[in-house]
Protein backbone atom coordinates (compact mmCIF):
# COMPACT_ATOMS: atom_id res chain seq x y z
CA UNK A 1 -21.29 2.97 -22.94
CA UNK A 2 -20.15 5.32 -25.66
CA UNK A 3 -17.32 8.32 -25.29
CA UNK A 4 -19.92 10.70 -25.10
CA UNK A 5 -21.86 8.91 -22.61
CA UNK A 6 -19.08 7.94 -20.17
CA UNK A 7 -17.98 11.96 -20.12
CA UNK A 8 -21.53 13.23 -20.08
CA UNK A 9 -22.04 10.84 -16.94
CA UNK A 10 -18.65 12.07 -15.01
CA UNK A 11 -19.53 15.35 -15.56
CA UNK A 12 -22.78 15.02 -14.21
CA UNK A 13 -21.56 13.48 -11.21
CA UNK A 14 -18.86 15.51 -10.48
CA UNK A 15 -21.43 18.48 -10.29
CA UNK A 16 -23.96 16.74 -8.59
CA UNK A 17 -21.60 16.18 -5.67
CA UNK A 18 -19.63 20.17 -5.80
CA UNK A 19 -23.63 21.30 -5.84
CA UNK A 20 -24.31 19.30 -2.62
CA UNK A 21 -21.53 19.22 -0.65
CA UNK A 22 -19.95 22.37 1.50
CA UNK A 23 -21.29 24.82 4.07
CA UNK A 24 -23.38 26.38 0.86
CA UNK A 25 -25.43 22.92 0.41
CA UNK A 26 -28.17 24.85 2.45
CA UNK A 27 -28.24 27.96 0.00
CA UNK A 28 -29.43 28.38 -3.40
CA UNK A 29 -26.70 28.22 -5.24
CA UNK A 30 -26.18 27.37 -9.83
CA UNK A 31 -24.15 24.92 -10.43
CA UNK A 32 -20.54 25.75 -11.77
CA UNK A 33 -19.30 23.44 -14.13
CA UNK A 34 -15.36 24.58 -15.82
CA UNK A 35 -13.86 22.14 -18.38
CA UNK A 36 -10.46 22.34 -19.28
CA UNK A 37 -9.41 20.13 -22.76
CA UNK A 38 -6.91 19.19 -23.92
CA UNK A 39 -6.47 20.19 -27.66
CA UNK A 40 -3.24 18.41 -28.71
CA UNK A 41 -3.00 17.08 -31.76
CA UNK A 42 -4.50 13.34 -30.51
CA UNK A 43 -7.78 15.22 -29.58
CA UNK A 44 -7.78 15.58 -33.67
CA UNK A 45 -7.87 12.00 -34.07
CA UNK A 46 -10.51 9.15 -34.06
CA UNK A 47 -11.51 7.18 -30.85
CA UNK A 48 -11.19 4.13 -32.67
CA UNK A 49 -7.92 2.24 -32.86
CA UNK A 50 -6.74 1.49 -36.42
CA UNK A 51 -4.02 -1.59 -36.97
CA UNK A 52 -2.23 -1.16 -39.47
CA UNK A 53 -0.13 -4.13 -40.93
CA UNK A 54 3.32 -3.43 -42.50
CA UNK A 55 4.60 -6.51 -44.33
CA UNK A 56 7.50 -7.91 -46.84
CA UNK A 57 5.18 -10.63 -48.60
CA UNK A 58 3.79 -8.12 -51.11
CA UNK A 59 7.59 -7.91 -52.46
CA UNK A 60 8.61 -11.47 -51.93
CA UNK A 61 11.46 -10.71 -49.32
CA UNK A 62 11.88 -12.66 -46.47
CA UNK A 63 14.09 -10.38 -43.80
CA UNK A 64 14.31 -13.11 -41.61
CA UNK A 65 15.95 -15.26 -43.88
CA UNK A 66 17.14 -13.35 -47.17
CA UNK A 67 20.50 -13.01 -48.50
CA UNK A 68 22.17 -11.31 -51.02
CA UNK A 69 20.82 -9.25 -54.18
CA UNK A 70 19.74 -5.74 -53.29
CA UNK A 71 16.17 -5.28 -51.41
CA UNK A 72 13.55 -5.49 -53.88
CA UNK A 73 10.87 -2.42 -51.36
CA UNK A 74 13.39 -0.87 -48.52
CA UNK A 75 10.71 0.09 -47.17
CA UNK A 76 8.28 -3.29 -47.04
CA UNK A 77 8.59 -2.78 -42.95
CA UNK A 78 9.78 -0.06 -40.06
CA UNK A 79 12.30 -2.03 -39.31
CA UNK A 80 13.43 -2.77 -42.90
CA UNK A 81 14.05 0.58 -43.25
CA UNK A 82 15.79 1.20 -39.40
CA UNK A 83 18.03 -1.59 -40.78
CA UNK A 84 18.94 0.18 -44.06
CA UNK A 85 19.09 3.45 -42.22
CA UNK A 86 21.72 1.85 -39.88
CA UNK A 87 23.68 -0.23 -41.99
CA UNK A 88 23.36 1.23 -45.26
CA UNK A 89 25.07 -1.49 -47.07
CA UNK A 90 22.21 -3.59 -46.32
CA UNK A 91 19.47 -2.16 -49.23
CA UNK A 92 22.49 -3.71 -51.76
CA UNK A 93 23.72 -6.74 -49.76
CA UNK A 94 21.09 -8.30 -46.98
CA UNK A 95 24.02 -10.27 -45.10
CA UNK A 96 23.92 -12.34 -41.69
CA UNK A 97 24.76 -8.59 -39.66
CA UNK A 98 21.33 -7.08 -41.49
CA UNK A 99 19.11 -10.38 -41.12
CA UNK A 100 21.04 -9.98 -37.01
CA UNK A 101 20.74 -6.48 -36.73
CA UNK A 102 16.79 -6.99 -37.84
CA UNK A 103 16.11 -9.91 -35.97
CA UNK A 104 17.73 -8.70 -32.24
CA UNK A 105 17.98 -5.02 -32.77
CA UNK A 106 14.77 -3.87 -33.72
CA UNK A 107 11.91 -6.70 -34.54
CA UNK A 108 12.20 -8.33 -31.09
CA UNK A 109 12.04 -4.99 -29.92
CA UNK A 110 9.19 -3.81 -31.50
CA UNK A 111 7.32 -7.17 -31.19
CA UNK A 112 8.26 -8.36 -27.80
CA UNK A 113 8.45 -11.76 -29.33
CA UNK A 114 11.39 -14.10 -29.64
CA UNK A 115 12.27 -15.79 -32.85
CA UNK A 116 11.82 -13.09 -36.31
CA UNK A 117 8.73 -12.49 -38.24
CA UNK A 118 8.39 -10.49 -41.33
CA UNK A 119 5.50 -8.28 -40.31
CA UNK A 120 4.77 -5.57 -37.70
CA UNK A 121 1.51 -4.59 -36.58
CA UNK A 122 1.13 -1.30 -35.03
CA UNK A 123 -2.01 0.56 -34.25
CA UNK A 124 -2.80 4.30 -34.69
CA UNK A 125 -5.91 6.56 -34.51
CA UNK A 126 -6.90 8.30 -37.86
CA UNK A 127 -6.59 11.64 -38.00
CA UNK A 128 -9.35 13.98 -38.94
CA UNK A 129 -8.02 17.06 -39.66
CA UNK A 130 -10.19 19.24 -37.16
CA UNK A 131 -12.78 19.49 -34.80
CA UNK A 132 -16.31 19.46 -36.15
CA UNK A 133 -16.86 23.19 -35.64
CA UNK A 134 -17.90 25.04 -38.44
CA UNK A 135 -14.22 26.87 -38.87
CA UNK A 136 -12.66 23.61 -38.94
CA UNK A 137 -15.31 20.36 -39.73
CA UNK A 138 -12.03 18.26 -40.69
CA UNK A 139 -12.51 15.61 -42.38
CA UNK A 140 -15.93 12.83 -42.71
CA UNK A 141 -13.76 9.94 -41.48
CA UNK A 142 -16.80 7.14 -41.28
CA UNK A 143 -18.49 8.53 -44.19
CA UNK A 144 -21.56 9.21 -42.53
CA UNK A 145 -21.83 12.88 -43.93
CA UNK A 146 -20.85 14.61 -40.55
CA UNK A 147 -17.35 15.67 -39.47
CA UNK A 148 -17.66 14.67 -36.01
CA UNK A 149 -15.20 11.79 -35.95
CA UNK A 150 -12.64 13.65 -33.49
CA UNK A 151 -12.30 12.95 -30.31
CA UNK A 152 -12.55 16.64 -29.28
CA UNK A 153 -16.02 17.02 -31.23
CA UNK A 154 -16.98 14.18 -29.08
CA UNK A 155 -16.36 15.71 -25.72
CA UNK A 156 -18.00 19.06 -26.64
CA UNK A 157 -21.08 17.06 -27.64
CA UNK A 158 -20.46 15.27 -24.84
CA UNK A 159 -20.15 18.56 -22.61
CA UNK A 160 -23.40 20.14 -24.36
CA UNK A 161 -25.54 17.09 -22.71
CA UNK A 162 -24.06 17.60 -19.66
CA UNK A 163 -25.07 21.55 -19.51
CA UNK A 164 -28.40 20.87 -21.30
CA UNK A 165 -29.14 18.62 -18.44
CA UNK A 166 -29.10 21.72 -16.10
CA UNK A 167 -31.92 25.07 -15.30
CA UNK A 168 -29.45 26.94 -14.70
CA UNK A 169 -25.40 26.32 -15.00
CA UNK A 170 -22.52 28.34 -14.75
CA UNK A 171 -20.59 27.09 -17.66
CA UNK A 172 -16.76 27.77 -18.62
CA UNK A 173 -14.45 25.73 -21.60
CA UNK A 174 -11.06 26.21 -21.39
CA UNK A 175 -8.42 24.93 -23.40
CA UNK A 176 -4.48 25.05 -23.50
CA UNK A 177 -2.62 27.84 -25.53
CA UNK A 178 -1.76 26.47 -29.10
CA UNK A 179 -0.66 27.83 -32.46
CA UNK A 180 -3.13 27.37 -35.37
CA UNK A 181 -1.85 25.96 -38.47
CA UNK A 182 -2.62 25.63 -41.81
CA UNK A 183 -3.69 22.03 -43.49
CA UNK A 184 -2.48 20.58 -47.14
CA UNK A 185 -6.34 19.45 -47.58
CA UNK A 186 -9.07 21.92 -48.07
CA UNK A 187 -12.05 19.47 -48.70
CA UNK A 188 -13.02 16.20 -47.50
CA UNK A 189 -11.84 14.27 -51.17
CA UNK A 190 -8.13 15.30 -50.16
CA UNK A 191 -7.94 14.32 -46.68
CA UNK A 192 -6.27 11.07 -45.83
CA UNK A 193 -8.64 8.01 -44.70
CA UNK A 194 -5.27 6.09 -43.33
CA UNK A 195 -3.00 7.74 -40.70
């Protein structure tokens, strides 16, 4: 069962049971259905989870093992870089304290595992830049033509089944204050495909 599907079908049934329960369930009555979303910036974002692998093989350093000689990418993985940003002396001179300080301090963290690894996996949504409307399509994430790769374009679809479903509905969307801003990207060729 898709997004869309698995709100539509809440929805439904939360109305279904307002509409028939109370001392009104004898009386004619519409059905009232009042939404509130949430329009953070993770509404903005893809359903999907993205993982996104950050490695040192590409550059031929080993953190877990390396010595000496300055690093050849600082920035090959996060916690390269927390290392670096701790101890600078480490981007000139990868001693015992840097492989330590990467090893117990920050991949073990990050991993949960025991032992040291040279790459980190972490997973992100992709962001797509707005909401489907016509002020703000965003960006055509899956390439499919449409901007409706947000998760907020998919509960208002999601929210027109449910009130299309109805004869007659009282029908309110709310969302939280926010502060519009502006975006770097104003066509689809300059948005980012990659959070």
């Amino acid at each position: 069962m898709s997004l869309v599907q698995r709100i539509a079908y809440v929805a439904v049934a939360a109305v279904a049971a307002l509409s028939a329960s109370g001392p009104a369930a004898a009386q004619v009555t519409k059905s009232r259905i009042t939404v509130l979303l949430d329009n953070s910036g993770s509404m903005l974002q893809t359903p999907e989870i993205v993982d996104l692998p950050s490695t040192c093989t590409a550059s031929g350093f080993s953190p877990c093992t390396a010595s000496g000689g300055p690093v050849p990418d600082t920035r090959c993985n996060a916690c390269v870089s927390w290392t670096i940003a701790n101890l600078p002396s480490c981007a000139s001179n990868w001693t015992t304290t840097c492989r330590n300080t990467y090893r117990n301090n920050c991949w073990q963290a990050v991993t949960g595992q025991t032992g040291c690894g040279n790459e980190l996996v972490f997973t992100e949504s992709v962001a797509t830049r707005g909401d489907g409307s016509a002020q703000h399509p965003g960006c055509d994430v899956d390439g499919d033509g449409l901007a409706d790769d947000s998760r907020i374009y998919q509960a208002k679809n999601a929210l027109q089944i449910v009130v299309a479903t109805f004869g007659e509905v009282e029908f309110s969307l709310w969302r939280f204050a926010g502060l519009e801003g502006g975006q770097s990207c104003t066509n689809a060729n300059q948005c980012p495909t990659v959070p």
